[in-house]
C-alpha atoms as a PDB file:
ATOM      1  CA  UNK A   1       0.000   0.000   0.000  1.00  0.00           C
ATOM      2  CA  UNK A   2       1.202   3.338  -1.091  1.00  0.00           C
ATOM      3  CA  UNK A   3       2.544   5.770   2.063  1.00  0.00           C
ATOM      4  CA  UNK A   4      -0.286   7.981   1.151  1.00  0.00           C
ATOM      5  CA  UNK A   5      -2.871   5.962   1.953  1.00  0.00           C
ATOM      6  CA  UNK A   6      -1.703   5.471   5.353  1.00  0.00           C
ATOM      7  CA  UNK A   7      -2.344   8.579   6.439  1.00  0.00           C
ATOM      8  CA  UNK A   8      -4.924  11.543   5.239  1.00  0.00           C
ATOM      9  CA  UNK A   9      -2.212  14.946   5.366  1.00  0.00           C
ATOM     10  CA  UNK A  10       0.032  15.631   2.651  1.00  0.00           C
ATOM     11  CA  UNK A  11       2.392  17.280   4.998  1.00  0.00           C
ATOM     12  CA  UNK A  12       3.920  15.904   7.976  1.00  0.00           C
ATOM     13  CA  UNK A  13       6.755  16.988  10.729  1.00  0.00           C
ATOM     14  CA  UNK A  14       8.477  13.634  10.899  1.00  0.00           C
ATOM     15  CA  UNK A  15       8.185  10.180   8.918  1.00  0.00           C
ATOM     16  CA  UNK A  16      10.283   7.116  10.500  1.00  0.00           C
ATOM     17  CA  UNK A  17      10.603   4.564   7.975  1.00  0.00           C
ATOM     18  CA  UNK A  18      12.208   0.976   8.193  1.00  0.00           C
ATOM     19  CA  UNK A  19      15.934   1.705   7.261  1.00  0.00           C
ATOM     20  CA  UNK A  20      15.934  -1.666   4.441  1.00  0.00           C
ATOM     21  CA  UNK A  21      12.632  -0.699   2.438  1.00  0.00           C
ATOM     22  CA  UNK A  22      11.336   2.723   3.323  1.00  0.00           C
ATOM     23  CA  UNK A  23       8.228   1.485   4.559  1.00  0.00           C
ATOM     24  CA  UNK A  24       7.020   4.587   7.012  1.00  0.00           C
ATOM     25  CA  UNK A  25       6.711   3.019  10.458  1.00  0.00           C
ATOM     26  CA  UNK A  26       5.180   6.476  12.086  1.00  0.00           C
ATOM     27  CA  UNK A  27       4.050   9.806  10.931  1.00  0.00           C
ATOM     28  CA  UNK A  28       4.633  12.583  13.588  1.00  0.00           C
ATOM     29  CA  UNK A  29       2.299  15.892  13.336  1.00  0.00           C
ATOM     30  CA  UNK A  30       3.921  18.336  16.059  1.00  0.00           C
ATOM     31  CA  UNK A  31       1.161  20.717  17.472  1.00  0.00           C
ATOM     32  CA  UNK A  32       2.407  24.305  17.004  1.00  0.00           C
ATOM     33  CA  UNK A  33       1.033  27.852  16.376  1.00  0.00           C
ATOM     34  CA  UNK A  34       1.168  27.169  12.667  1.00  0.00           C
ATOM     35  CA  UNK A  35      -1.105  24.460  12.498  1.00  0.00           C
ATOM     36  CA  UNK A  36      -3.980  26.670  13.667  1.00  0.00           C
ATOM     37  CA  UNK A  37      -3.489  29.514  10.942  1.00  0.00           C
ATOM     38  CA  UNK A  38      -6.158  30.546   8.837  1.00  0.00           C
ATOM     39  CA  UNK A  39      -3.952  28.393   5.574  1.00  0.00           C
ATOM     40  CA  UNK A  40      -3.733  25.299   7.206  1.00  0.00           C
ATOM     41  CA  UNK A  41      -7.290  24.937   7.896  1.00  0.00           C
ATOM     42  CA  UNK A  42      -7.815  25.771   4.129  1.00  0.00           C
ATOM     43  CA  UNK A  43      -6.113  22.461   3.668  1.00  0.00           C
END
């Protein structure tokens, strides 16, 4: 399954993937100031 699918933002803080194949292991969203601007919620 694509990376994509896995999760429903385009943009993330941090992906950790499994060093051999790149499979993401976790997706990271920090909460900060930014993520409650008038832009981001556009999104």
């Amino acid at each position: 399954m694509p990376a994509g699918k896995l999760f429903a933002q385009k943009y993330v803080d941090y992906l950790v993937c499994e060093r051999k194949t790149m499979r993401p292991l976790y997706v990271i969203e920090l909460d900060g100031a930014s993520h409650g601007s008038k832009s981001t919620e556009a999104r």
